[in-house]
Every structure is written in structure tokens, then in C-alpha cells.
N, C-alpha and C. Protein backbone atom coordinates (compact mmCIF):
# COMPACT_ATOMS: atom_id res chain seq x y z
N UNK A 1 -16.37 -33.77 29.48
CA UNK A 1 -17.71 -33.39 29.86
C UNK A 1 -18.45 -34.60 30.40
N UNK A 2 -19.13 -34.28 31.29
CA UNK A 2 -20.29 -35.27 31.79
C UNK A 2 -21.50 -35.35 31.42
N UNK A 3 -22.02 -36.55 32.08
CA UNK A 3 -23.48 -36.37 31.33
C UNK A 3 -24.68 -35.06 31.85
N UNK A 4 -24.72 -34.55 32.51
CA UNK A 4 -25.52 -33.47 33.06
C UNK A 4 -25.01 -32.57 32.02
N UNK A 5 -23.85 -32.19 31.80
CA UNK A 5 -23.55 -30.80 31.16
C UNK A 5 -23.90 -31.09 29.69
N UNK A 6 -23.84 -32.92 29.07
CA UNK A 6 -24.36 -32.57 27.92
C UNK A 6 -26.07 -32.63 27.66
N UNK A 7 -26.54 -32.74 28.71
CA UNK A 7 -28.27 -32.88 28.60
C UNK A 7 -28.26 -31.65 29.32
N UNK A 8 -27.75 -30.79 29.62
CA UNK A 8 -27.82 -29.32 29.58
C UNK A 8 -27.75 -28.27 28.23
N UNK A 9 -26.99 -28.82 27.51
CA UNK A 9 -26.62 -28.85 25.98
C UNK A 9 -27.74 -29.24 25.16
N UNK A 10 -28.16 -30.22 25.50
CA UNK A 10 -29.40 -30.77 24.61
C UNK A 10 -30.56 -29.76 24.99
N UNK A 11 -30.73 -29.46 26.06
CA UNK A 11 -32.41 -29.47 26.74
C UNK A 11 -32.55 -27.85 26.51
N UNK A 12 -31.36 -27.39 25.92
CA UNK A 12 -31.09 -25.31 25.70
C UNK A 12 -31.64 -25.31 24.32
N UNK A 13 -31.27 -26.30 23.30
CA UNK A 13 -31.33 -26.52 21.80
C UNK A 13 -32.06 -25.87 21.28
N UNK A 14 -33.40 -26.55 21.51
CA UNK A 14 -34.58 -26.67 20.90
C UNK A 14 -35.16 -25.36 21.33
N UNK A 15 -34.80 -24.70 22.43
CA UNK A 15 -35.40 -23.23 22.91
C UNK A 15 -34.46 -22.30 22.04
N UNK A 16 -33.26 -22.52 22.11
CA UNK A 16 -32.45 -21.67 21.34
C UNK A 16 -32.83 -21.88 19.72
N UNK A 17 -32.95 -23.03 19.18
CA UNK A 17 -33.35 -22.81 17.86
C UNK A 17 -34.91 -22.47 17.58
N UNK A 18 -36.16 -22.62 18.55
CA UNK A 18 -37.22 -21.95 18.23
C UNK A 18 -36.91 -20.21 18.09
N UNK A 19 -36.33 -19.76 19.00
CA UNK A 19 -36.19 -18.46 19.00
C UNK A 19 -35.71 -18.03 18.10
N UNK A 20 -34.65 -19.15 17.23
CA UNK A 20 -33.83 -18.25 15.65
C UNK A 20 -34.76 -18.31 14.58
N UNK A 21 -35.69 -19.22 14.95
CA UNK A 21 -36.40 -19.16 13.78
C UNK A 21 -37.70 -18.18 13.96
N UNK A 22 -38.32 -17.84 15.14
CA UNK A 22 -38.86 -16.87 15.27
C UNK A 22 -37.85 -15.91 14.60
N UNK A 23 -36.84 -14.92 15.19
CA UNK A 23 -36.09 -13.95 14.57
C UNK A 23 -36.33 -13.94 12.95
N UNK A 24 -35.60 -15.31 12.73
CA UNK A 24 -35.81 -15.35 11.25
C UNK A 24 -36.90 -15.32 10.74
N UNK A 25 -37.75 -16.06 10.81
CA UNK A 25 -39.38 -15.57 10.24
C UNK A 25 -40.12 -14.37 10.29
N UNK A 26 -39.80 -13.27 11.38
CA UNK A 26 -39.80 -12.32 11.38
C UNK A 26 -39.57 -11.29 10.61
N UNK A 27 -37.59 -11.06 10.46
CA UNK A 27 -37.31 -10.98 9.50
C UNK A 27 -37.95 -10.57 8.18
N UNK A 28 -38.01 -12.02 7.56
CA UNK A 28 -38.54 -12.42 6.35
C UNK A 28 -39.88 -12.27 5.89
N UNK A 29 -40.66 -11.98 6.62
CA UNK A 29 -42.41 -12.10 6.57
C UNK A 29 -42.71 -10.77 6.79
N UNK A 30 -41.82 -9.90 7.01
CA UNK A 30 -42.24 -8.19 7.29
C UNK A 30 -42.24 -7.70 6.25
N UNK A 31 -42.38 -8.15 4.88
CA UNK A 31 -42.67 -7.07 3.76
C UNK A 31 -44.20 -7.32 2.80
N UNK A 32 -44.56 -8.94 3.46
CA UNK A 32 -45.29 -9.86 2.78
C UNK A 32 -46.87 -9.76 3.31
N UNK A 33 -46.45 -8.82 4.40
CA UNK A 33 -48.31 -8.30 4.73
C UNK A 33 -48.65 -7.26 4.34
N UNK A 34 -49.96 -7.02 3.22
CA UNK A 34 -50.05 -5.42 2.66
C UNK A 34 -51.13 -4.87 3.55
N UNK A 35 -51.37 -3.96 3.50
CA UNK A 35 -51.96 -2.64 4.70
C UNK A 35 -53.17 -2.54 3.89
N UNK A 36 -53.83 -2.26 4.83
CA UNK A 36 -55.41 -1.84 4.09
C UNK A 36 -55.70 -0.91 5.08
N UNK A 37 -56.14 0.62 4.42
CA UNK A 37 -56.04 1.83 5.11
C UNK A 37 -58.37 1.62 4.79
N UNK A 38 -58.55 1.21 6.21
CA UNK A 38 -59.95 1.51 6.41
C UNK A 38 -59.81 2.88 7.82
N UNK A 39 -60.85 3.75 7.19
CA UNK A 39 -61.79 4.86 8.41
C UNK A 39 -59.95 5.80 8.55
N UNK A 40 -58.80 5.52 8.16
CA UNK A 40 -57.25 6.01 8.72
C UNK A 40 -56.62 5.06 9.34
N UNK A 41 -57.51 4.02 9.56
CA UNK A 41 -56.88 2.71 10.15
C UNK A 41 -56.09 1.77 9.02
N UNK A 42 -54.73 1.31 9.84
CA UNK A 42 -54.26 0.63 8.54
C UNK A 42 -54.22 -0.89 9.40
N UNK A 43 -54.59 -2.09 8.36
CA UNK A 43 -55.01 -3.12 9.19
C UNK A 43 -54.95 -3.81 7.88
N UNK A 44 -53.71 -4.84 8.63
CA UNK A 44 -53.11 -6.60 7.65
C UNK A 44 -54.24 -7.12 6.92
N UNK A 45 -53.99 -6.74 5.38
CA UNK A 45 -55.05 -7.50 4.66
C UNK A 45 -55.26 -9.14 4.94
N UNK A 46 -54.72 -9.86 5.91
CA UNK A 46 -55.23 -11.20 6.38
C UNK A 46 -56.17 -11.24 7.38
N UNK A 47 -56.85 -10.11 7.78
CA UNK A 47 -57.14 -9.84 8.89
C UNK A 47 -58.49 -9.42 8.35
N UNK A 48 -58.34 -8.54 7.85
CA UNK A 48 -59.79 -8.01 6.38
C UNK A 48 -59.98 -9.24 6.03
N UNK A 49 -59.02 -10.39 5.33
CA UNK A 49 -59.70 -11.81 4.76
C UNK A 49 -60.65 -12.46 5.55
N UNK A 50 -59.65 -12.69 6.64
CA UNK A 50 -60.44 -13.87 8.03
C UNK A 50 -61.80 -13.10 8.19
N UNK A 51 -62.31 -12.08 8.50
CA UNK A 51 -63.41 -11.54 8.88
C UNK A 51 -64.09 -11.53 7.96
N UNK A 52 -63.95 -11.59 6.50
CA UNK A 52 -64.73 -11.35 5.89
C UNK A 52 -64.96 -13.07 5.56
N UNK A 53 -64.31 -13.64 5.42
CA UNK A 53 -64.54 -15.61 5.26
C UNK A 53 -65.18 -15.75 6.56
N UNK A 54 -65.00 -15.81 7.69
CA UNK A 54 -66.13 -15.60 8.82
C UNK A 54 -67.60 -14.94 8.38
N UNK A 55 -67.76 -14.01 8.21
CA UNK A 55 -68.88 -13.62 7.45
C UNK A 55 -69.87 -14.32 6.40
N UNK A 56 -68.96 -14.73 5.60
CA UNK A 56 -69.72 -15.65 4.64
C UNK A 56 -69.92 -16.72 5.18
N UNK A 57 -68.63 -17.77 5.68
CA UNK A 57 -69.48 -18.77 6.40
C UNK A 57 -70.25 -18.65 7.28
N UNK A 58 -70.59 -17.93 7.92
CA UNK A 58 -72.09 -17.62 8.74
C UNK A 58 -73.13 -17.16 7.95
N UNK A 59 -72.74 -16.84 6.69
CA UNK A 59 -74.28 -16.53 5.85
C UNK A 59 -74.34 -17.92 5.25
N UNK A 60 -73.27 -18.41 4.93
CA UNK A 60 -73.69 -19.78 4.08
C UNK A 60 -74.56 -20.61 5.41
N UNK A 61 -74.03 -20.83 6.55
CA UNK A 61 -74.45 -21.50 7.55
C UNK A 61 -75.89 -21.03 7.95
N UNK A 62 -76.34 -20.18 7.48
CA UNK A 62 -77.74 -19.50 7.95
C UNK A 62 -78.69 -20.07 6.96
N UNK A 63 -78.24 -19.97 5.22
CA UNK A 63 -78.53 -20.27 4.12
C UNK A 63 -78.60 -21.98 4.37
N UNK A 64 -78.07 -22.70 5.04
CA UNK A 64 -78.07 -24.07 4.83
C UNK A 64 -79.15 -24.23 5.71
N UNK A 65 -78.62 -24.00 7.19
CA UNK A 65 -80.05 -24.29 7.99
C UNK A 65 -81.49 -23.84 7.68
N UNK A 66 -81.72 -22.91 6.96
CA UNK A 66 -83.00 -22.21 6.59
C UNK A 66 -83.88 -22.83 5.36
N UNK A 67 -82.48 -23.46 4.77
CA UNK A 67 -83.04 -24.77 3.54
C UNK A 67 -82.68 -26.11 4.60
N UNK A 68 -82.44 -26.56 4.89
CA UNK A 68 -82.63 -27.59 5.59
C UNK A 68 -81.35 -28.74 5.14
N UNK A 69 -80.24 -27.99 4.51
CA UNK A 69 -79.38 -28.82 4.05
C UNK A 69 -78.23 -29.24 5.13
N UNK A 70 -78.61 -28.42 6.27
CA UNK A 70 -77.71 -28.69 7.64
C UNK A 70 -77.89 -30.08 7.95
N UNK A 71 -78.87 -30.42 7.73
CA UNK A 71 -79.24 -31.57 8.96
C UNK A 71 -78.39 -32.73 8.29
N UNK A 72 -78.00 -32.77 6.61
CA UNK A 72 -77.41 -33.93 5.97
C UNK A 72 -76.01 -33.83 5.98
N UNK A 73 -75.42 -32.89 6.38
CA UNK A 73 -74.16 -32.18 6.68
C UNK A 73 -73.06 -33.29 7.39
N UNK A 74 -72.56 -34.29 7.15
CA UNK A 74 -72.39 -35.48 7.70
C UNK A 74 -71.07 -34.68 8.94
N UNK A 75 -69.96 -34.16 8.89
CA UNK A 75 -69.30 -33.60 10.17
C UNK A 75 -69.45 -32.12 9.79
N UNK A 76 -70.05 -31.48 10.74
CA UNK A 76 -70.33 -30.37 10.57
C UNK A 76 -69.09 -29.27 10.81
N UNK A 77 -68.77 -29.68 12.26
CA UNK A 77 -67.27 -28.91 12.19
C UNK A 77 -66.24 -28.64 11.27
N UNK A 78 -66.11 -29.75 10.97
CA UNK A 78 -64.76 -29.93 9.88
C UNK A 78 -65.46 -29.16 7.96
N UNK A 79 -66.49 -29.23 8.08
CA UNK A 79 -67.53 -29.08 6.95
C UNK A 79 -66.83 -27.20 7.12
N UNK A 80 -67.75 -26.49 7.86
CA UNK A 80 -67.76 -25.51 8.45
C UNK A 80 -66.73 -24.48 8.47
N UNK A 81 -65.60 -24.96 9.17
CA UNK A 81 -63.71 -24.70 8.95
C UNK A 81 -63.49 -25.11 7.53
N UNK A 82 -63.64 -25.67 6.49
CA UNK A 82 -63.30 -25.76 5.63
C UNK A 82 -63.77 -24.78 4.78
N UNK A 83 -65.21 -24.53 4.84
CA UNK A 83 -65.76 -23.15 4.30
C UNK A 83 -65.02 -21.84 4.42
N UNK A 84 -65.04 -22.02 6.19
CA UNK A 84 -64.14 -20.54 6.42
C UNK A 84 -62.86 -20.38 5.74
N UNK A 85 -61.62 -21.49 5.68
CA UNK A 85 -60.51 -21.16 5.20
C UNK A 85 -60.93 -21.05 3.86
N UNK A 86 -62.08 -21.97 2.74
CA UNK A 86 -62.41 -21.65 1.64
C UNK A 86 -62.39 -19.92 1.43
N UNK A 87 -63.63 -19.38 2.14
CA UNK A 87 -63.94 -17.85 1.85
C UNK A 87 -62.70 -16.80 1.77
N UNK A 88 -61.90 -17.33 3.03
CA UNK A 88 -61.03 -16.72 3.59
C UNK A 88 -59.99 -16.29 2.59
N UNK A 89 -59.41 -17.58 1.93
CA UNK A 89 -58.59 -18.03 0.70
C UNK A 89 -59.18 -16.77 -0.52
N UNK A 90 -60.90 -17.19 -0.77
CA UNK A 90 -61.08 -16.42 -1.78
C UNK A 90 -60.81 -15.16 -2.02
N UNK A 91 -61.25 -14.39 -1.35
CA UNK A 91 -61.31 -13.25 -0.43
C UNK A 91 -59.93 -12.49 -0.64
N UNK A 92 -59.30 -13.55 -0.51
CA UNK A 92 -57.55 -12.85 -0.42
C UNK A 92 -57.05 -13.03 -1.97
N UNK A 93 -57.66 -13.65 -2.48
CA UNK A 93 -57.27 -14.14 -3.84
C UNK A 93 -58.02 -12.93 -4.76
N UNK A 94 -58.78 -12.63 -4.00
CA UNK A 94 -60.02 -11.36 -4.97
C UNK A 94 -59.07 -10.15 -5.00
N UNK A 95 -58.99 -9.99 -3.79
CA UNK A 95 -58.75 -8.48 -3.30
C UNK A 95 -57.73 -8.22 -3.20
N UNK A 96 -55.96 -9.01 -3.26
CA UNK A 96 -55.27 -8.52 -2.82
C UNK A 96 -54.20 -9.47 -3.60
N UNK A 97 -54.27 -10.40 -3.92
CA UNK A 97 -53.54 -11.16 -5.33
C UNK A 97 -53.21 -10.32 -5.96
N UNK A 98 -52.25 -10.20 -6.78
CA UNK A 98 -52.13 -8.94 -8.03
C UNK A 98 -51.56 -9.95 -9.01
């Protein structure tokens, strides 16, 4: 073999092994999302989490600015996203933990 055919070899790899592990994660992660039947709609209780941790951090974020605790908020972004995955976390831990 030459060198082209083995950096043809190399450069397939990494596409061929993302794709097995997609398959495989697939797979494996299809029993681990539970259903939440809202209105006849059935919809990934991570999905109910995120929206509802969105929610709260926008009430907490309303609640801070309205007391004035925003302004001491030293990085607000990172502050902010941390709330959301906080709520988000809880949320899933409330409702759907067993």
C-alpha cells in the first residue's frame, strides 16, 4: 500500500466511527426517555423539563431585576445557564425520578 490509500484509510475512520456510535447510542438511549401524555400529545419528559427550567429562570430573572439584585450579578450569562440547567435538573428530579 501507498501513502494516499493509507490516508484514505485514516480520513474514512473517524466518519465511520462517529456513525457507530450514533447507531449505538441510539440503540441504547431508546428506552431511557419516558413519555408524558399532555392534551393526547405524548412528549419526552426532557422536553417538559427544559421548558419548564426556562420558565423559572425567567421568573427568577424578573424577580432579581425587580429587586435590584441583577445589577451585582458579577457574569450574568454563565450565572443565568446555570440556573436554567439548575431548574431544569430539578424539575426532572421532581417529576420523573422514581
Amino acid at each position: 500500500m501507498d501513502y494516499t490509500s493509507y490516508m484514505q484509510i485514516w480520513s474514512s475512520f473517524p466518519r465511520a466511527l462517529a456513525g457507530l456510535f450514533l447507531v449505538v447510542s441510539v440503540l441504547l438511549m431508546g428506552g431511557c426517555d419516558p413519555l408524558v401524555n399532555i392534551e393526547g400529545a405524548f412528549f419526552p419528559a426532557w422536553l417538559v423539563s427544559g421548558v419548564s427550567g426556562l420558565i423559572a429562570m425567567l421568573i427568577t430573572w424578573a424577580i432579581f431585576r425587580r429587586t435590584g439584585v441583577d445589577q451585582y450579578v458579577l457574569v450574568r450569562p454563565l450565572t443565568y445557564v446555570c440556573l436554567l440547567i439548575m431548574y431544569t435538573c430539578l424539575t426532572w428530579l421532581v417529576l420523573y425520578a422514581h
